[in-house]
Protein backbone atom coordinates (compact mmCIF):
# COMPACT_ATOMS: atom_id res chain seq x y z
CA UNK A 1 -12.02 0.81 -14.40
CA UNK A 2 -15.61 1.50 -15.26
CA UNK A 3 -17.75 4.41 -15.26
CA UNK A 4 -19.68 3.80 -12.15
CA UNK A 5 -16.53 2.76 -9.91
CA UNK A 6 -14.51 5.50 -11.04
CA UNK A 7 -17.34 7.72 -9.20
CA UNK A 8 -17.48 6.32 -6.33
CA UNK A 9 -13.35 6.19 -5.84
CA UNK A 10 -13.20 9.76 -6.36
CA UNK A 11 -16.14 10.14 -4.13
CA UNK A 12 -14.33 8.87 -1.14
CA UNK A 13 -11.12 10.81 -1.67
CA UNK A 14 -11.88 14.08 0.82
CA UNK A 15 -13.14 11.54 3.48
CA UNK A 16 -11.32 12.38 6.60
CA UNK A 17 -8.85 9.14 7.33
CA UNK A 18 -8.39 8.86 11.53
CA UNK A 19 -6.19 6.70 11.21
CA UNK A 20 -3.11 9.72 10.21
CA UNK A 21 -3.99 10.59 13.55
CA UNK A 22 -2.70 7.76 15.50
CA UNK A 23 0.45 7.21 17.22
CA UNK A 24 2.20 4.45 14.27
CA UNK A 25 3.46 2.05 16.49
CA UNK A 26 1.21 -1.23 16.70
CA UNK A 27 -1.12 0.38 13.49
CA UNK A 28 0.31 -2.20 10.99
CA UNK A 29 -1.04 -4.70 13.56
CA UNK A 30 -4.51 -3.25 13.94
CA UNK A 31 -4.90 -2.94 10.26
CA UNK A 32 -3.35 -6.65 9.34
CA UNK A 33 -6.20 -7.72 12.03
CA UNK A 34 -9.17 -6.08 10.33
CA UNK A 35 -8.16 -7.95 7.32
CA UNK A 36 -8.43 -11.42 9.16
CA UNK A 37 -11.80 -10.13 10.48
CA UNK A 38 -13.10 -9.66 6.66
CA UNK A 39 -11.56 -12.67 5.40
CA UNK A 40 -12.85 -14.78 8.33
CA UNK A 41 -16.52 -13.09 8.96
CA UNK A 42 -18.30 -15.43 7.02
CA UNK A 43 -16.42 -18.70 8.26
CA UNK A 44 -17.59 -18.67 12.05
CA UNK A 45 -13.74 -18.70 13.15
CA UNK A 46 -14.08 -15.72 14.77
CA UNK A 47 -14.85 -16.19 18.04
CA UNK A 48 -14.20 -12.59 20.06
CA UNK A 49 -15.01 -9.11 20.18
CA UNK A 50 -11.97 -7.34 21.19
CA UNK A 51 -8.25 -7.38 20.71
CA UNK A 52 -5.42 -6.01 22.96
CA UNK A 53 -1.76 -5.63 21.35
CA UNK A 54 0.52 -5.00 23.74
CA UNK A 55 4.37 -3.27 22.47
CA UNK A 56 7.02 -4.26 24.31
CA UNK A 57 10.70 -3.73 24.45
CA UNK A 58 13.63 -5.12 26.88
CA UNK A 59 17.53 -4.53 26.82
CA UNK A 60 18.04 -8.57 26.62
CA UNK A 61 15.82 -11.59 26.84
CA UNK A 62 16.98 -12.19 30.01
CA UNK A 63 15.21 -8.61 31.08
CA UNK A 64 11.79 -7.95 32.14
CA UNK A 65 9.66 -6.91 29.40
CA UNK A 66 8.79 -3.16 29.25
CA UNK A 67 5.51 -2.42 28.29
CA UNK A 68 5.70 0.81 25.58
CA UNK A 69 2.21 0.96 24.52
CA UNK A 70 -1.08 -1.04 24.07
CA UNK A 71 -3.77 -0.69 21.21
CA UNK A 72 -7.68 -2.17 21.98
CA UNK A 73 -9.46 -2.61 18.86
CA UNK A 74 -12.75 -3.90 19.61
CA UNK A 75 -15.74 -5.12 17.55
CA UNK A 76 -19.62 -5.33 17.11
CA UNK A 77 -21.52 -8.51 16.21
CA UNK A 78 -20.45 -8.03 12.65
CA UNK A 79 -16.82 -7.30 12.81
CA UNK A 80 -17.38 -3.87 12.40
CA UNK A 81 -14.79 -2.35 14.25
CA UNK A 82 -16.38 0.39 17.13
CA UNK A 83 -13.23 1.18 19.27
CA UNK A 84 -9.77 1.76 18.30
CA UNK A 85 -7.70 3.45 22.08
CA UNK A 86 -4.09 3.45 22.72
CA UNK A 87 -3.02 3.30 26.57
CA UNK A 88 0.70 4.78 27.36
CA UNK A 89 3.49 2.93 29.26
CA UNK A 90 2.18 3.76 32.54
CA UNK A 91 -1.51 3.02 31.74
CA UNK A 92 -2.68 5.86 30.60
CA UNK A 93 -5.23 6.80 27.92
CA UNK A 94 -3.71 8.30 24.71
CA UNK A 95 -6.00 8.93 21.71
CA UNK A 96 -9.15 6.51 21.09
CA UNK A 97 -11.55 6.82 18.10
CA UNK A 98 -15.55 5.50 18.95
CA UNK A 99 -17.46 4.29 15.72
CA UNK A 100 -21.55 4.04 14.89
CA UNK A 101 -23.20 1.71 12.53
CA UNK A 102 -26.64 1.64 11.81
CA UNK A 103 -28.44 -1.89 11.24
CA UNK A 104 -27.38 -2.06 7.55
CA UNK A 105 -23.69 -1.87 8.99
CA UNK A 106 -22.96 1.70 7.53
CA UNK A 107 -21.20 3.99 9.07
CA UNK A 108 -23.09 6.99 10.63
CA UNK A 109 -20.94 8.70 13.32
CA UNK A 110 -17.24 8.82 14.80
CA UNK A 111 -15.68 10.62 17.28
CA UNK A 112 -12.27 11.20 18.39
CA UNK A 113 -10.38 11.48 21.39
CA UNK A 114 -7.07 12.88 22.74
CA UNK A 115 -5.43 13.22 25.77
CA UNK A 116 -4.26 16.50 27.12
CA UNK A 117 -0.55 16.44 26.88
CA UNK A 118 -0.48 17.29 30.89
CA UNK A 119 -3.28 16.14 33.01
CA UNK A 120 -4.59 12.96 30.48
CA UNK A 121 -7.76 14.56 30.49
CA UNK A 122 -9.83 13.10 27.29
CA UNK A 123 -10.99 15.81 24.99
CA UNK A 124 -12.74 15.47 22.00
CA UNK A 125 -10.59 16.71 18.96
CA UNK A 126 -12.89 15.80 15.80
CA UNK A 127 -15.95 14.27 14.99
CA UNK A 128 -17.53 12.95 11.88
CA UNK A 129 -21.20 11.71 10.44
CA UNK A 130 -22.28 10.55 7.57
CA UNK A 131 -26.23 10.28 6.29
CA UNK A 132 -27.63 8.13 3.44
CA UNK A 133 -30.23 8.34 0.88
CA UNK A 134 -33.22 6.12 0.37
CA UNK A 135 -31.05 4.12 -1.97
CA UNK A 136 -28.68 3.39 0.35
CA UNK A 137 -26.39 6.18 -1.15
CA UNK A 138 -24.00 8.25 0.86
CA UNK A 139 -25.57 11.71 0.42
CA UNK A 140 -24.24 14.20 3.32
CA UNK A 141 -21.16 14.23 5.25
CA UNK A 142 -19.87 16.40 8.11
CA UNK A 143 -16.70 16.68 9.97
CA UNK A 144 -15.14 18.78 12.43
CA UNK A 145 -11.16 18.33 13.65
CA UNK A 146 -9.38 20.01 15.71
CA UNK A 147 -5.62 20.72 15.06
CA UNK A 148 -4.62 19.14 19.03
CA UNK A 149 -0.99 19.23 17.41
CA UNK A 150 -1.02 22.86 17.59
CA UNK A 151 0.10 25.31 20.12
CA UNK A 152 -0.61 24.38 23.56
CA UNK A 153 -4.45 23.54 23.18
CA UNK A 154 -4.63 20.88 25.62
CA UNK A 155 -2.56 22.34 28.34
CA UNK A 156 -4.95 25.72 27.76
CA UNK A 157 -7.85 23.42 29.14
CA UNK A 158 -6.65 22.22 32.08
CA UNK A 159 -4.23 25.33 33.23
CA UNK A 160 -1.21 24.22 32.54
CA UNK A 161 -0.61 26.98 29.86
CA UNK A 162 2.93 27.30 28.81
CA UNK A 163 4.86 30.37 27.47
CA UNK A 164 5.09 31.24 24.05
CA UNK A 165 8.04 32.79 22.16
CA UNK A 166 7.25 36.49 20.97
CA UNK A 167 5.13 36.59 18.24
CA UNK A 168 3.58 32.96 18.93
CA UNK A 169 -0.21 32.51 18.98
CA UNK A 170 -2.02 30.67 21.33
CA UNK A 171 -5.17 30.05 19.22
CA UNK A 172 -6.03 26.54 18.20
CA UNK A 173 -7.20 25.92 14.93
CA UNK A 174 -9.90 24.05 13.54
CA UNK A 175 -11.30 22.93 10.11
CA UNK A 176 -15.52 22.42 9.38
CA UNK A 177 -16.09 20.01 6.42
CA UNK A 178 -19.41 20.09 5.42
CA UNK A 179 -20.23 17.26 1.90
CA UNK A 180 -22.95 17.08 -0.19
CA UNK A 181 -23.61 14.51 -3.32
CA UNK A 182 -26.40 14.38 -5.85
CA UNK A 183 -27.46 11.57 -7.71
CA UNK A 184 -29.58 11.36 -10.81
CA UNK A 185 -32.40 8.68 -11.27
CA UNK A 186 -29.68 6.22 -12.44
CA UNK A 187 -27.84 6.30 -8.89
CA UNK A 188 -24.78 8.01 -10.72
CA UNK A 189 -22.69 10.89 -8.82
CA UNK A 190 -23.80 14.35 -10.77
CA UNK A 191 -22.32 16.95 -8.33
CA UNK A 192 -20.09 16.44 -5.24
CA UNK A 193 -19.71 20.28 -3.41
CA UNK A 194 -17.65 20.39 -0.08
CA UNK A 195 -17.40 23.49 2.02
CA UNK A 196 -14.56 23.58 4.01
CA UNK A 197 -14.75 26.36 6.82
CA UNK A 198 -11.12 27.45 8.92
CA UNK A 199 -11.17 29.12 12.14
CA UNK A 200 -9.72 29.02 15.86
CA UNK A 201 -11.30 27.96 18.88
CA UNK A 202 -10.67 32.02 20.25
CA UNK A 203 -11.84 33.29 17.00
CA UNK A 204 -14.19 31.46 15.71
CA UNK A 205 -14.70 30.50 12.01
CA UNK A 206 -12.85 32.52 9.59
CA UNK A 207 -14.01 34.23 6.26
CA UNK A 208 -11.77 32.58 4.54
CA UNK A 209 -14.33 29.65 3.34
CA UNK A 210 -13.23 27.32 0.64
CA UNK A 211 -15.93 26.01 -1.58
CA UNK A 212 -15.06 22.83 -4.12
CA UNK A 213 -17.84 21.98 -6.65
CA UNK A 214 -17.19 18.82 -8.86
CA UNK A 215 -19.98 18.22 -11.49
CA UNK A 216 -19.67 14.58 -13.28
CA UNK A 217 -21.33 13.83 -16.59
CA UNK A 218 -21.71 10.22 -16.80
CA UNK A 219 -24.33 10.70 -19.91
CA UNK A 220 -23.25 7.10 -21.35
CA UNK A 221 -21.14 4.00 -20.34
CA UNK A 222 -18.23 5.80 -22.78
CA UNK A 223 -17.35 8.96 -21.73
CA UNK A 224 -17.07 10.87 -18.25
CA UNK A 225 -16.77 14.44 -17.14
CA UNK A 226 -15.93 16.12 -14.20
CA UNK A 227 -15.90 19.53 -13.80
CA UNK A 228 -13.95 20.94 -10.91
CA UNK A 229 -14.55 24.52 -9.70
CA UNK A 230 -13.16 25.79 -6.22
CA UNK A 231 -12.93 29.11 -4.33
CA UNK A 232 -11.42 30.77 -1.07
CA UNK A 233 -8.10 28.92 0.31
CA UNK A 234 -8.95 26.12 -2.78
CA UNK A 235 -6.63 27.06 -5.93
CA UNK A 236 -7.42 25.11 -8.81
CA UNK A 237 -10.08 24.94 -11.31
CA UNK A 238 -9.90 21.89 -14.07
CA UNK A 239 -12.23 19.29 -15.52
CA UNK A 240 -11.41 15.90 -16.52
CA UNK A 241 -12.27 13.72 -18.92
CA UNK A 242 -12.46 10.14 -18.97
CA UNK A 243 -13.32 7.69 -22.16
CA UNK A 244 -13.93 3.87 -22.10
CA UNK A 245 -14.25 0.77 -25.09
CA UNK A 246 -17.37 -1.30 -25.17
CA UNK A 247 -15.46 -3.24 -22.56
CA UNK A 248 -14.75 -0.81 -20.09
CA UNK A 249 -11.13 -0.08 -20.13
CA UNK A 250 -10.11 3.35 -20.18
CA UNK A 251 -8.93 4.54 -23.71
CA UNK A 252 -8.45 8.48 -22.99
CA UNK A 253 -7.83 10.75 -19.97
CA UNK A 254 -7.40 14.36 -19.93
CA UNK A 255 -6.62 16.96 -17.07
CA UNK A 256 -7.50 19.94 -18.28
CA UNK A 257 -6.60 23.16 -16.18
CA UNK A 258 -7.93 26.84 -16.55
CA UNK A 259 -4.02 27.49 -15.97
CA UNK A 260 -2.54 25.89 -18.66
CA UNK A 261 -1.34 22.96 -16.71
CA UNK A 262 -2.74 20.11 -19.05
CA UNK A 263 -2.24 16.21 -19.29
CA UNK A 264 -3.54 13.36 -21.71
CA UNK A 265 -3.13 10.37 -21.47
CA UNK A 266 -4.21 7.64 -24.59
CA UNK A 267 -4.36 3.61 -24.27
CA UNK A 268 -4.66 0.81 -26.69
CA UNK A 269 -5.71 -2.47 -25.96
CA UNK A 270 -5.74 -6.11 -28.04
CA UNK A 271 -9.02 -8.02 -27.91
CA UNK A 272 -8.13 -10.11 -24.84
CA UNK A 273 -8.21 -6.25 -22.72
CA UNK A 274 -4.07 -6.72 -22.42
CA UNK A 275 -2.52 -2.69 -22.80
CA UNK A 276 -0.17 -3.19 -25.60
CA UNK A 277 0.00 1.01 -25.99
CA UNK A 278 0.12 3.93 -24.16
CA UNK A 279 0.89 7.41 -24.92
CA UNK A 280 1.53 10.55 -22.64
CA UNK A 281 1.00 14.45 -23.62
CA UNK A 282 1.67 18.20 -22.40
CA UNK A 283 -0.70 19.19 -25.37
CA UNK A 284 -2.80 17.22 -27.72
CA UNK A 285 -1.28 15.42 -30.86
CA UNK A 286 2.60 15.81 -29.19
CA UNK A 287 3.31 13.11 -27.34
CA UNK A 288 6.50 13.14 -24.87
CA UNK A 289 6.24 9.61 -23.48
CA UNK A 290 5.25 6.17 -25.09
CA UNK A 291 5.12 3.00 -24.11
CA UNK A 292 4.52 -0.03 -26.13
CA UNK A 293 4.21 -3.62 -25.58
CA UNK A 294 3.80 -6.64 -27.66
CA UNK A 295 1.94 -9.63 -26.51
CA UNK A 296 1.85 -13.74 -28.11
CA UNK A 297 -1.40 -15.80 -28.21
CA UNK A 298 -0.11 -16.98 -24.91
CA UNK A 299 -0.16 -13.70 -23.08
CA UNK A 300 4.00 -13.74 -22.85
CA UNK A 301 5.11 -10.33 -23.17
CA UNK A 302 7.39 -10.24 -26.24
CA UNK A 303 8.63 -7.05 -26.58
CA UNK A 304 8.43 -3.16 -24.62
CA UNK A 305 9.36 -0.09 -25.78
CA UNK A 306 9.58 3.14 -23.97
CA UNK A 307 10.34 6.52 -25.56
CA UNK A 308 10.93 9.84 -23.49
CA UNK A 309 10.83 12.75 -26.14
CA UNK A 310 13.38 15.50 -25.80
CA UNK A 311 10.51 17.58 -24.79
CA UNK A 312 9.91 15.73 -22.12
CA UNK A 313 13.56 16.10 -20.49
CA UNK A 314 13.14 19.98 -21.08
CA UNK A 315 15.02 20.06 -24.19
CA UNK A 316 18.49 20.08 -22.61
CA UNK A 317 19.29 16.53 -22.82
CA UNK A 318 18.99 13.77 -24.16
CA UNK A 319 16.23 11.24 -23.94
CA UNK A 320 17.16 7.69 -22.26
CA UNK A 321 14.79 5.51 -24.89
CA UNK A 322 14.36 1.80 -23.46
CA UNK A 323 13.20 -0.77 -25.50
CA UNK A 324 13.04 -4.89 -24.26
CA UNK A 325 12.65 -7.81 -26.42
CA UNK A 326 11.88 -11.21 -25.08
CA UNK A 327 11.61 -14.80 -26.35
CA UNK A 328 9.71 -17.44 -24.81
CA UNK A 329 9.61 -21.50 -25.41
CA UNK A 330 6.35 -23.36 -25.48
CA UNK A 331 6.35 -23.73 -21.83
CA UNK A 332 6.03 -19.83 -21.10
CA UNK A 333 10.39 -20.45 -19.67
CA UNK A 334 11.56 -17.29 -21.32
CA UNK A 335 14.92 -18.06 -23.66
CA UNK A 336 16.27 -14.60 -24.39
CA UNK A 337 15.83 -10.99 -22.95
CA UNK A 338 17.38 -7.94 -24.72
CA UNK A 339 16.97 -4.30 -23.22
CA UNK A 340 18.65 -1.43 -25.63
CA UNK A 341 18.80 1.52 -23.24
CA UNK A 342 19.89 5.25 -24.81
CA UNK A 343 22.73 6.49 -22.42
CA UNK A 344 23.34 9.68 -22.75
CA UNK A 345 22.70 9.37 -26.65
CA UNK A 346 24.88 6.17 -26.52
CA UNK A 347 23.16 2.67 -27.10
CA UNK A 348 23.56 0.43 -24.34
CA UNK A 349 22.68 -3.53 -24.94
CA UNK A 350 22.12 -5.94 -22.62
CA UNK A 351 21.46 -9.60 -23.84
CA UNK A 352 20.36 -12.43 -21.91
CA UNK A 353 20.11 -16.23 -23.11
CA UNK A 354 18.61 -19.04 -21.62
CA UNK A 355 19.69 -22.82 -22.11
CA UNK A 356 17.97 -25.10 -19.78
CA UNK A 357 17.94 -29.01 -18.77
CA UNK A 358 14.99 -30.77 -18.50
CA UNK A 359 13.48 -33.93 -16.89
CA UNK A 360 10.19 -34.68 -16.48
CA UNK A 361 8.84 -31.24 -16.88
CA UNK A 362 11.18 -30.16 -14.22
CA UNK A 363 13.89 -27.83 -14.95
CA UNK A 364 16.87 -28.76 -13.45
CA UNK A 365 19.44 -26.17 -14.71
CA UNK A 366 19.34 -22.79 -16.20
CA UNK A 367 22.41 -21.60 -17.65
CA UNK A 368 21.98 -17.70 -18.22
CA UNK A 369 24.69 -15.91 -20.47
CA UNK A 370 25.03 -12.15 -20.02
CA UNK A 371 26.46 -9.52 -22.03
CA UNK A 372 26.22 -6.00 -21.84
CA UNK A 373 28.14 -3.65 -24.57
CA UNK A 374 28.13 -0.09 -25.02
CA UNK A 375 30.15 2.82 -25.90
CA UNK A 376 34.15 1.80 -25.07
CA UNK A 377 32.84 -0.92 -22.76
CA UNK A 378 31.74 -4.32 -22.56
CA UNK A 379 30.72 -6.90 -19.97
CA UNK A 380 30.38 -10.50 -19.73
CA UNK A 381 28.62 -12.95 -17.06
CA UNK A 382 27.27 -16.46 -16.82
CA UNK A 383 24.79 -17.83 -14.21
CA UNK A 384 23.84 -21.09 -13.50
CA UNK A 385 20.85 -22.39 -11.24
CA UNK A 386 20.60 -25.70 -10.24
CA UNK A 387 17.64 -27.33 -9.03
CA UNK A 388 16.71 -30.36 -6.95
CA UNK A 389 13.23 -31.65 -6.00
CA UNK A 390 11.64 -34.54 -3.52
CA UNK A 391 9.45 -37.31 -4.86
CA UNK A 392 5.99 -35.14 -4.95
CA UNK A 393 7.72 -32.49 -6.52
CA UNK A 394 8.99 -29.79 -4.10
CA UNK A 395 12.03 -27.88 -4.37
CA UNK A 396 14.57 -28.69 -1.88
CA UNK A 397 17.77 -27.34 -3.20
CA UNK A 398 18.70 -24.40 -5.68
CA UNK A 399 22.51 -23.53 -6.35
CA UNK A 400 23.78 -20.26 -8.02
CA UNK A 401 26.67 -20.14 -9.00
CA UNK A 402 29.11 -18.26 -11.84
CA UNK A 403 31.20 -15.21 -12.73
CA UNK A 404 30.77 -11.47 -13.41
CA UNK A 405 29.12 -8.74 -12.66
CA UNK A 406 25.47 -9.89 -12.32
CA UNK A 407 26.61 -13.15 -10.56
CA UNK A 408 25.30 -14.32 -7.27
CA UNK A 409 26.80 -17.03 -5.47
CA UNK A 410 24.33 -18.80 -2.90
CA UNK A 411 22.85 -22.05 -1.92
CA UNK A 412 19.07 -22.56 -0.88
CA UNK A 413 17.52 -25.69 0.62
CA UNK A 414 14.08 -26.37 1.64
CA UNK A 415 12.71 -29.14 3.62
CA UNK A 416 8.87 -29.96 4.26
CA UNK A 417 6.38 -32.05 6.56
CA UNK A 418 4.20 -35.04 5.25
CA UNK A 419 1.40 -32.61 4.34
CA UNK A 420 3.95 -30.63 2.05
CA UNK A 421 4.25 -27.71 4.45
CA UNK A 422 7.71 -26.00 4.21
CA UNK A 423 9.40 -26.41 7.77
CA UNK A 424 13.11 -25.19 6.84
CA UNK A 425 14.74 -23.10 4.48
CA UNK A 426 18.42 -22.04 4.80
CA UNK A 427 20.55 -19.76 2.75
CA UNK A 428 24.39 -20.15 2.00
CA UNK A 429 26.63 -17.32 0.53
CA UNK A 430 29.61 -18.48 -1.13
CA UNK A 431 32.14 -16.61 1.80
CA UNK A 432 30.72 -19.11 4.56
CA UNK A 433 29.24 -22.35 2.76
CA UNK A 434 28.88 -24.13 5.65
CA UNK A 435 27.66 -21.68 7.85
CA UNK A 436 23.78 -20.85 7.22
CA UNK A 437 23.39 -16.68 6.31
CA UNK A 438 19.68 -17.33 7.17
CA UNK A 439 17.59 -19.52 8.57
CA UNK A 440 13.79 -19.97 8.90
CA UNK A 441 12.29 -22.75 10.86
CA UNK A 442 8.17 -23.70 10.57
CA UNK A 443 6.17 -25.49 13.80
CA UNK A 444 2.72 -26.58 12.86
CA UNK A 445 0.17 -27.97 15.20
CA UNK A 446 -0.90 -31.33 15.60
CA UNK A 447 -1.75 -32.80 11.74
CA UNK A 448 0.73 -30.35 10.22
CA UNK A 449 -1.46 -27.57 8.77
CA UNK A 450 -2.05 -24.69 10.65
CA UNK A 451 1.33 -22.78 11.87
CA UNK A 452 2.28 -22.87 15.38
CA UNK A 453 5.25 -20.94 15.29
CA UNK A 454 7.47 -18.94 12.91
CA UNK A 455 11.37 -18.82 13.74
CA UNK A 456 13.82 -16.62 11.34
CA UNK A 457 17.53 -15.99 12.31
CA UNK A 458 20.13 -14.15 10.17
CA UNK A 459 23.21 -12.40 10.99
CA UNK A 460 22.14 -9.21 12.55
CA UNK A 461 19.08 -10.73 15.03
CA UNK A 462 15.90 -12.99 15.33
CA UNK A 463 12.91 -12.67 14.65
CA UNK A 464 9.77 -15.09 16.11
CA UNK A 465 6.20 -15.34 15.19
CA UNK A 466 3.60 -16.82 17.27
CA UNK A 467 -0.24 -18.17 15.96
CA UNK A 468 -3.86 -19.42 16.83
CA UNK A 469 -4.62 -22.62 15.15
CA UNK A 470 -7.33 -21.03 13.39
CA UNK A 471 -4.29 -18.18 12.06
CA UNK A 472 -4.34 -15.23 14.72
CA UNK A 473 -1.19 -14.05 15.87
CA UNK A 474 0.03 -14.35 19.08
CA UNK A 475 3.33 -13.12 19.02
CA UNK A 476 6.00 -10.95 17.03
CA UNK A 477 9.19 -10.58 18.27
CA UNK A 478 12.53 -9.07 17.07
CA UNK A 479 15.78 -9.64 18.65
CA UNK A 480 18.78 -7.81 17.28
CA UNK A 481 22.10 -8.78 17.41
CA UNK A 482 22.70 -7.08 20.89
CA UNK A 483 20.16 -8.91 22.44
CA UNK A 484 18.19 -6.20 22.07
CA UNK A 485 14.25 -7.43 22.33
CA UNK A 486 11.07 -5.39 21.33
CA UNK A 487 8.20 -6.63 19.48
CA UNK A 488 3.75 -7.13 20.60
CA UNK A 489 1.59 -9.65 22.12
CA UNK A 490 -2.02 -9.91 21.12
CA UNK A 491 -4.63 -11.04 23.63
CA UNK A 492 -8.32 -11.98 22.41
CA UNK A 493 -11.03 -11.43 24.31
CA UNK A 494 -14.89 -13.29 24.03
């Protein structure tokens, strides 16, 4: 990672993140989505400024569909997203989140929303800014949040106040963030301070104020310092240290703490920037982990060790050591894998050989012979993969089969469409061969690109996918084995 990318990660770190305040269900959704907006912004696919998923979840598929909650995302000319709101099974509004952009598409204010937990009366629970410098450079931050998962805050505002065990309070607490970053001439991060102010909404702010100062040294490309110092509720005090090659790549990294609590951290790399060496330390000079790797002109990894020192178990056993050696052919298909692993001060081997059948380039079996020996035991197990392929080269068929203890037994086939787009796959276990253990079935539009409809069925349910030709999804749907259906819809709006 280099110097000036390092800053900026760590810069971003005490940001507040709204999303950890939303309700989970449908979030994987509204996230997936944002990424289709980047990937698509620049395309002129995107055709809509909103988004509604709608949860849903029925006894059977014969049922009515019950609605459990709905998520509206919406967007601004430039897929910047504005809105995020969830909306409750009976249509009411939960907690919604309202962003601000200015005309270079940065963010400069949020606020948040929640409903009270008895009347659905909106209330504000945090807002945020943030304010740039003439370079463009995030300079000064502010947020304020509420903690509406405390007491009884909401029903306090509209009446509904409810008792309290003895000794319960009924304040509701809140936390000011106040962030400040200076830059040198350069545009390089040279102190970060945040104030962070507690208090109640009956109190007020409290005097317990905690005050974080970070000062970072970036005084060449090769070496980095920051210097932590914190006060009031904030407990630590350390600086780190960061080192980098001509190229870039980090070579050292400290923790240092004013308590004693230290790390370092040293890395070695080849001249094509591959780690081949790594070491871990308590103090300097004493390692208690290392990890090694060796690498061919080809970029195969050849060998790995991995050491834990006795210090690093405490002292008071032993340390399980690891090392793996592997052998490649001139076609990067790797011929032999050993891994020595120290088992409670016993060596433990594991070999792995590879004998394989070619034609045409195509490997169509790989015999793997395992055995494992240690102290008063040994193992032995073969596996064979077969392979079979159409006329432009797809795989339509692989077969495991074998004996012992790393031994799979299972049949996979694959068929495809004209334009070499998978539409079946089916797995066999070796209890029921003739009976599919899974099944996944591929609809495509017209001309055979762009997927219609996903379809995957295995023992314990079903699940369905539904798309947009242009890749937005319509549709996901589980059904268990019970008949049990939940799952969203997404509706676009222009």
């Amino acid at each position: 990672m280099k110097r000036t990318t390092l800053c900026i990660v760590i810069l971003v770190l005490p940001m507040v993140v709204m999303a950890q305040y939303y309700r989970r269900w449908n979030y994987t959704q509204y996230n997936d989505y944002k990424t289709f907006l980047k990937s698509n912004e620049d395309s002129g696919k995107v055709k809509f400024n909103a988004v509604t998923v709608t949860g849903f979840f029925a006894h059977d598929t014969a049922s009515p569909r019950r609605t459990v909650l709905k998520t509206i995302s919406r967007f601004n000319a430039r897929n910047m997203d504005v809105f995020l709101g969830y909306i409750d099974s009976n249509g009411r509004a939960l907690d919604s989140t309202i962003k601000f952009y200015d005309d270079k598409n940065r963010f400069i204010k949020g606020t948040g929303y929640r409903a009270d937990d008895s009347a659905f009366v909106m209330r504000k629970v945090n807002e945020y800014y943030d304010d740039y410098n003439s370079s463009g450079k995030r300079e000064k931050w502010y947020s304020f949040n509420i903690d509406y998962y405390s007491n009884d805050y909401y029903g306090e505002k509209v009446g509904h106040l409810k008792k309290h065990k003895r000794g319960e309070s009924n304040d509701v607490s809140y936390t000011k963030t106040y962030g400040v970053t200076t830059y040198n001439e350069a545009g390089d991060p040279v102190k970060y301070m945040v104030v962070t102010i507690p208090g109640t909404l009956q109190k007020g702010d409290s005097k317990d104020t905690g005050v974080q100062i970070s000062v970072y040294k970036c005084d060449d490309r090769h070496q980095l310092i920051f210097i932590h110092d914190s006060g009031g509720f904030f407990d630590y005090n350390y600086t780190e240290y960061y080192r980098y090659n001509a190229r870039g790549k980090e070579i050292f990294q400290a923790n240092v703490s004013r308590k004693g609590d230290s790390t370092f951290t040293t890395r070695v790399y080849d001249n094509r920037d591959t780690l081949t060496e790594e070491y871990f330390y308590d103090k300097p000079g004493v390692y208690n982990h290392r990890f090694t790797r060796t690498v061919d002109q080809d970029g195969n990894i050849t060998k790995t060790e991995e050491n834990l020192e006795e210090s690093y178990t405490g002292g008071v056993s032993c340390p399980n050591d690891k090392t793996t050696i592997r052998v490649y052919d001139n076609h990067y298909r790797i011929l032999s894998y050993t891994e020595t692993n120290q088992s409670n001060g016993q060596a433990e081997i594991t070999v792995t050989t590879h004998k394989y059948v070619i034609d045409h380039d195509r490997v169509m079996t790989d015999s793997a012979f395992i055995t494992q020996k240690g102290y008063l035991h040994a193992i032995t197990s073969m596996v064979i993969k077969e392979y079979k392929y159409d006329s432009t080269g797809n795989e339509t068929e692989e077969v495991k089969k074998g004996g012992g203890q790393y031994t799979t037994n299972e049949r996979t086939i694959w068929k495809y469409n004209t334009q070499g787009k998978e539409t079946y796959m089916a797995n066999y276990n070796n209890c029921v061969p003739d009976k599919p253990q899974k099944e996944e079935f591929y609809i495509y539009y017209p001309g055979g690109k762009s997927l219609k409809k996903f379809i995957s069925k295995e023992l314990y349910g079903k699940e369905i996918e539904e798309y947009t030709e242009d890749g937005r999804k319509l549709l996901e749907e589980i059904i268990d084995y019970n008949g049990t259906c939940s799952g969203s819809e997404f509706k676009y709006d222009k």
